[in-house]
Protein backbone atom coordinates (compact mmCIF):
# COMPACT_ATOMS: atom_id res chain seq x y z
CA UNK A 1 97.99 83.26 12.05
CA UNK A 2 98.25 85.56 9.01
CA UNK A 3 97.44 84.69 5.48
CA UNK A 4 99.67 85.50 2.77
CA UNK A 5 99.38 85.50 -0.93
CA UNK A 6 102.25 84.05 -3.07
CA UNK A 7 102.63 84.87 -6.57
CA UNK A 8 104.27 82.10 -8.89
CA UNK A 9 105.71 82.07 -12.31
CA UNK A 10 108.13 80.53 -14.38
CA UNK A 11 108.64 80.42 -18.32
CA UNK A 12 111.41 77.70 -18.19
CA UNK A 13 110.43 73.89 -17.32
CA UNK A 14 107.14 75.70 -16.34
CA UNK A 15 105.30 71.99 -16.04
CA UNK A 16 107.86 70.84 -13.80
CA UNK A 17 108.76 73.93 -11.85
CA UNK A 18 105.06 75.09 -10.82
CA UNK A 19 104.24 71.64 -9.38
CA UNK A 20 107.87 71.36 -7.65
CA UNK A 21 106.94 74.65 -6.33
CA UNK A 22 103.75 73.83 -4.91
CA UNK A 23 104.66 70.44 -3.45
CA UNK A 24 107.62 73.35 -1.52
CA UNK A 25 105.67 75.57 -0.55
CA UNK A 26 103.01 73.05 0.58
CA UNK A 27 106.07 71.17 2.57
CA UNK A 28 106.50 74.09 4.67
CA UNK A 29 103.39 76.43 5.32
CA UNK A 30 100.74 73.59 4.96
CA UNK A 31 97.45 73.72 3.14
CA UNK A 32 97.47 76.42 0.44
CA UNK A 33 95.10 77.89 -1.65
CA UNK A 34 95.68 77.38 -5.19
CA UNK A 35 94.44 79.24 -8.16
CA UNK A 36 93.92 78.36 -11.62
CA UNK A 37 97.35 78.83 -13.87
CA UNK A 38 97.25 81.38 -16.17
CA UNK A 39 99.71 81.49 -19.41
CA UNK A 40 100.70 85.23 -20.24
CA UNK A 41 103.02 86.15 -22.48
CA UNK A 42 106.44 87.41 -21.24
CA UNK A 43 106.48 90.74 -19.97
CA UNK A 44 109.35 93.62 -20.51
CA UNK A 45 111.26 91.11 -22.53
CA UNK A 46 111.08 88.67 -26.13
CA UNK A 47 110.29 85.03 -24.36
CA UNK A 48 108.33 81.86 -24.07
CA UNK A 49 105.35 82.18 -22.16
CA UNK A 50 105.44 82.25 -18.54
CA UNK A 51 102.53 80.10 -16.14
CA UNK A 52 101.57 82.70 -13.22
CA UNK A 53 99.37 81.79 -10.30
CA UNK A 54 98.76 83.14 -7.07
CA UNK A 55 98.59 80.42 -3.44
CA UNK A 56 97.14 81.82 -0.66
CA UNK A 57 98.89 80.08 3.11
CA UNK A 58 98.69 80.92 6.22
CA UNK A 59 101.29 81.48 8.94
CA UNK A 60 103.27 82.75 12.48
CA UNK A 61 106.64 83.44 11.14
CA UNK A 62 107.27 86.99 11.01
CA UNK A 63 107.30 88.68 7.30
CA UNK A 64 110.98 88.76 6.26
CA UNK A 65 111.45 84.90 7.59
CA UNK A 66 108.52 83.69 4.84
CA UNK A 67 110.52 85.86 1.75
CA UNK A 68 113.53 84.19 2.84
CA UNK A 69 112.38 80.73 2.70
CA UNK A 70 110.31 81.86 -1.02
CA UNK A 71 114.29 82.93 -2.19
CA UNK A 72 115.59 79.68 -0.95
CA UNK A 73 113.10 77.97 -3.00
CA UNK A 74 113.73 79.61 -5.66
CA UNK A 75 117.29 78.95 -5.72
CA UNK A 76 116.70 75.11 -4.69
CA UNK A 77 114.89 75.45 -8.23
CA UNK A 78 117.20 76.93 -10.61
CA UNK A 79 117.20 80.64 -10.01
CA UNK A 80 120.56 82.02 -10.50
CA UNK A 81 121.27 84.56 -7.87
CA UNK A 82 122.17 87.52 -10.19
CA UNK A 83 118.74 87.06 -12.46
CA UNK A 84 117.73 90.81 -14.25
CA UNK A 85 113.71 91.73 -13.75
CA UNK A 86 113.00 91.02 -17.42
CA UNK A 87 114.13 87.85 -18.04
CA UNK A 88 113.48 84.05 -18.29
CA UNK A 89 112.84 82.30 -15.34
CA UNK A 90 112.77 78.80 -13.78
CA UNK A 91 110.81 79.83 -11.22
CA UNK A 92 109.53 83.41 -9.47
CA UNK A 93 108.12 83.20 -6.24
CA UNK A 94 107.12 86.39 -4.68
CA UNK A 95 104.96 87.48 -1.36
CA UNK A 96 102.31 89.93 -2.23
CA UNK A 97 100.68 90.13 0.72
CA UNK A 98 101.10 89.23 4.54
CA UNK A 99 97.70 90.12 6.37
CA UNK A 100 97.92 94.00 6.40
CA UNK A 101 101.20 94.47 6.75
CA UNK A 102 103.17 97.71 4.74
CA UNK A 103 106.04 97.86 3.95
CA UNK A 104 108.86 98.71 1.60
CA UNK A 105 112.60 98.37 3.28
CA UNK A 106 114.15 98.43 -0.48
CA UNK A 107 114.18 94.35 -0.86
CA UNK A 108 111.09 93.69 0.13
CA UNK A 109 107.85 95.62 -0.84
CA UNK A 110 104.12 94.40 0.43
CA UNK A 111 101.86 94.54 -0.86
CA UNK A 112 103.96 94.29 -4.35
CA UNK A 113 102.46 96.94 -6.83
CA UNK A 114 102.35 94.17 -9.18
CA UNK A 115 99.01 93.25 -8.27
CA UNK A 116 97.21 96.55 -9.72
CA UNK A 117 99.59 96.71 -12.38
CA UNK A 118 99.90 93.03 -14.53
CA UNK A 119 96.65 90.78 -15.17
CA UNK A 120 99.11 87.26 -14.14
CA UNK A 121 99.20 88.67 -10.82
CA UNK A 122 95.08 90.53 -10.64
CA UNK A 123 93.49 88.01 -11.94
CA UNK A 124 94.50 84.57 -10.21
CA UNK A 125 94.74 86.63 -6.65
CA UNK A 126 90.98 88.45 -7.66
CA UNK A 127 89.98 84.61 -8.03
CA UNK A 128 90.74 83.25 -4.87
CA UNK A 129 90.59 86.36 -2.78
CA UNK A 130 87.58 88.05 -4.35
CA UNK A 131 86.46 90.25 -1.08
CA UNK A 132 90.09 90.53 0.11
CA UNK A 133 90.28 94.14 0.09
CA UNK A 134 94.03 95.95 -0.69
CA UNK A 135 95.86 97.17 2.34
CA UNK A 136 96.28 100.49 1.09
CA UNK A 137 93.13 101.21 -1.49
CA UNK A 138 91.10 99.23 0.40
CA UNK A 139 89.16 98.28 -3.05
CA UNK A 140 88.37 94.55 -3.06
CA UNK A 141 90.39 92.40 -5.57
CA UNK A 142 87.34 91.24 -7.67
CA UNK A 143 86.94 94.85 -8.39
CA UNK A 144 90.21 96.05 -9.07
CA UNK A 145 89.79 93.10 -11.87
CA UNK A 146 86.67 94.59 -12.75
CA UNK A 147 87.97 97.59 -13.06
CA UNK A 148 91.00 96.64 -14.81
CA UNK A 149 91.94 97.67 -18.00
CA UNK A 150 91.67 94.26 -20.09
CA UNK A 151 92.52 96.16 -24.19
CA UNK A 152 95.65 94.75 -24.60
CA UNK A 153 95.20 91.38 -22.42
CA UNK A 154 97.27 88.44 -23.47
CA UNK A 155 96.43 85.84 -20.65
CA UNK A 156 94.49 82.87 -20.85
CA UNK A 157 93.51 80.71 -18.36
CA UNK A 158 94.37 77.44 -18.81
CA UNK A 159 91.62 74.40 -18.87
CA UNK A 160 92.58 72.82 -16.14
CA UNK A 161 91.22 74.01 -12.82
CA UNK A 162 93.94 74.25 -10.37
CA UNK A 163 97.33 72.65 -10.13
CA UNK A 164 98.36 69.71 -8.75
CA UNK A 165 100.02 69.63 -5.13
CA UNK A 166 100.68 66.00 -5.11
């Protein structure tokens, strides 16, 4: 089995679209982990804020089988095909990590460099993956939140603890 890390956002329908996702996701890898949800404000573009969290899962299908099923999901949600990288979103599901596993073929890129570089993606993982160490730094996650630069931080967690599955 390997255990994988999901990131999840969405800015549109956001308190439909996160539990819809999880009750997916749940529906075909099984028990996740779930952080808390985090509401940032939109990143590289003007736009209502998004809810991020990260679900950890674990898993025998091979790497490029789990992003395939994430991009079905997110089409079975709402996401056009043809969305740009800045932009609104029903929902944004995207693999992070897969055990140890490197790589970057173009479409696919693990671990994403996402997770040193924007808090909705640090934080949530650095929550329920504290001692997980980075493939490639091999720096745990609590400290690369530690160590993060928090000056211009506009993420809150939100009060309740984790999302709903059910």
């Amino acid at each position: 089995m390997t255990r994988g890390y999901i990131s999840i956002g969405s800015n549109i329908d956001k308190e439909i679209n996160i539990p819809a996702s999880l009750k997916a996701l749940e529906e075909y890898f099984g028990n996740l982990t779930v952080s808390s949800i985090y509401e940032s404000e939109a990143v590289g573009f003007t736009g209502d804020s998004f809810h991020n969290l990260i679900v950890g899962f674990d898993s025998d299908l091979d790497v490029k089988t789990v992003a395939k099923q994430l991009r079905q999901i997110e089409l079975d949600h709402g996401r056009s095909r043809n969305s740009e990288k800045f932009s609104p979103r029903t929902l944004d599901l995207d693999l992070i990590l897969y055990g140890d596993i490197i790589i970057n073929d173009g479409r696919l890129q693990i671990p994403r460099d996402e997770i040193e570089r924007y808090a909705f993606v640090l934080e949530p993982l650095a929550e329920i993956a504290p001692n997980l160490k980075h493939p490639v730094s091999q720096i745990t996650y609590e400290e690369l939140w530690s160590n993060f630069d928090k000056t211009t931080l506009k993420q809150w967690r939100l009060p309740f603890k984790q999302a709903s599955t059910k």
